[in-house]
C-alpha atoms as a PDB file:
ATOM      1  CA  UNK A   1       9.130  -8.001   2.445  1.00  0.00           C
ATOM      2  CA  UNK A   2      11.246  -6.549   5.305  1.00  0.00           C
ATOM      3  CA  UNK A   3      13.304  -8.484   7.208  1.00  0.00           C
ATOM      4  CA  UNK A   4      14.055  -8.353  10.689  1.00  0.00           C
ATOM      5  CA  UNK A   5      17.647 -10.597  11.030  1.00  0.00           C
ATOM      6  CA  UNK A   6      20.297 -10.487   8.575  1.00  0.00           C
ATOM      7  CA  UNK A   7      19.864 -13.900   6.593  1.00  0.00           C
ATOM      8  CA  UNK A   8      22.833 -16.255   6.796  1.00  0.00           C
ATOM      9  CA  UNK A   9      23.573 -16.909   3.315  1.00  0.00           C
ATOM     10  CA  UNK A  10      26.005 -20.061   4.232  1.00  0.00           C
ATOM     11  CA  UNK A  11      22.022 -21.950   5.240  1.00  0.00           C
ATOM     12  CA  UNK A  12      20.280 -20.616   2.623  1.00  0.00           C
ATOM     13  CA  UNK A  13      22.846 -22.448  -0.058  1.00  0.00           C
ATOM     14  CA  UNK A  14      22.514 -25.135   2.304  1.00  0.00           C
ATOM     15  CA  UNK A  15      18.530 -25.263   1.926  1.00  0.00           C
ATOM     16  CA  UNK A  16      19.287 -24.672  -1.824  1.00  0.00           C
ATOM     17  CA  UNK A  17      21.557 -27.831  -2.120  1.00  0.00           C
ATOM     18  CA  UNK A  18      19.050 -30.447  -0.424  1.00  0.00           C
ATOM     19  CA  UNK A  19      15.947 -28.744  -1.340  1.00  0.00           C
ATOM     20  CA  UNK A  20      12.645 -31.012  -1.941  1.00  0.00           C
ATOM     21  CA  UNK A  21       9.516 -29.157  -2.328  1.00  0.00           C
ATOM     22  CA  UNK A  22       7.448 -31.288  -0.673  1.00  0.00           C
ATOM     23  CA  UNK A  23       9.500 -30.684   2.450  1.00  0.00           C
ATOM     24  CA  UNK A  24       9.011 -27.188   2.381  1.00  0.00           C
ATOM     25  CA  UNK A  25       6.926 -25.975   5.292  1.00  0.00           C
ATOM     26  CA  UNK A  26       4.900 -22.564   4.833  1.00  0.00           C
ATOM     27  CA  UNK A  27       6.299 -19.253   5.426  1.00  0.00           C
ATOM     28  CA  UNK A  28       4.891 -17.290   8.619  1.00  0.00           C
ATOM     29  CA  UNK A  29       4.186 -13.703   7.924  1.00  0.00           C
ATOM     30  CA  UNK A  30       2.752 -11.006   9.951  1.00  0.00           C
ATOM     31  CA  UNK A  31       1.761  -7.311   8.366  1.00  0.00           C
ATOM     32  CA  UNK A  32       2.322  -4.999  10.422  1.00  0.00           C
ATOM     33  CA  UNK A  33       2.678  -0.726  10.307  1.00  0.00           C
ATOM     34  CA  UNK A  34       2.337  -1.210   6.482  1.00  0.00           C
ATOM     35  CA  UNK A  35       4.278  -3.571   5.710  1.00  0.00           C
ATOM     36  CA  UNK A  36       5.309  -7.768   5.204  1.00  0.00           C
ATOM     37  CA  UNK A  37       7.190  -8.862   8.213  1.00  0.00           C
ATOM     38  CA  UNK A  38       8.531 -12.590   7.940  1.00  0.00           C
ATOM     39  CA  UNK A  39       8.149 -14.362  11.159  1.00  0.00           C
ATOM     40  CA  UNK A  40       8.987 -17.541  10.849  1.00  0.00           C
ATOM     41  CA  UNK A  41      11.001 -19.060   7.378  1.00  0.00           C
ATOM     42  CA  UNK A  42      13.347 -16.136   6.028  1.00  0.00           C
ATOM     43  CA  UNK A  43      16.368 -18.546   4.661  1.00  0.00           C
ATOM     44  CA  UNK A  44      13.496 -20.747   3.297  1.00  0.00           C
ATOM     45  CA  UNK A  45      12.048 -17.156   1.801  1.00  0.00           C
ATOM     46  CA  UNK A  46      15.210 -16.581   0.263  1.00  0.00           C
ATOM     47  CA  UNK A  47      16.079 -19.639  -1.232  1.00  0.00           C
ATOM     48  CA  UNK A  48      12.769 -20.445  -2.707  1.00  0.00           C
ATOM     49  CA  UNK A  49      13.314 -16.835  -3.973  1.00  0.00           C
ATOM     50  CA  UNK A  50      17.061 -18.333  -5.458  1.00  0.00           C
ATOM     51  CA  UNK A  51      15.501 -21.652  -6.714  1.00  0.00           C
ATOM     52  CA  UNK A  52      12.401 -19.690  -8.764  1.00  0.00           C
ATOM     53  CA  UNK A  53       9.929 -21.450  -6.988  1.00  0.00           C
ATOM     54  CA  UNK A  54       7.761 -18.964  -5.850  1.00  0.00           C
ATOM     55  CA  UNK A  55       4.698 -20.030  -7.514  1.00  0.00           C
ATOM     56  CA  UNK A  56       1.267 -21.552  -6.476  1.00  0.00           C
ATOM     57  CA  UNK A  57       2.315 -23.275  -2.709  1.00  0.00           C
ATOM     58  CA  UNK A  58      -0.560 -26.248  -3.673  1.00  0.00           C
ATOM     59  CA  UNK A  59       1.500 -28.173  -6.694  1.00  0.00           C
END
């Protein structure tokens, strides 16, 4: 995935610290000249990415 703002790392260990899966809305992505373009939910993105919970988003 590209992204298209630099993530703020500060909120991601933020989302990290008080995360609760069943809180966690969907990611919006877009694709788009030939590649993965995150529109909405980048820090989410990246700390689901920093938790290991990228698996199936229906458990």
């Amino acid at each position: 995935m590209n992204e298209f703002e630099k993530t703020d790392m500060a909120r991601v260990r933020r989302i990290v610290a008080q995360f609760d899966p069943k809180l966690f809305d969907p990611i919006t992505i877009t694709f788009r000249d030939g590649a993965y373009w995150v529109v909405d939910g980048a820090h989410r993105l990246a700390a689901a990415k920093m938790l290991g919970t990228m698996g199936d988003p229906n458990e």
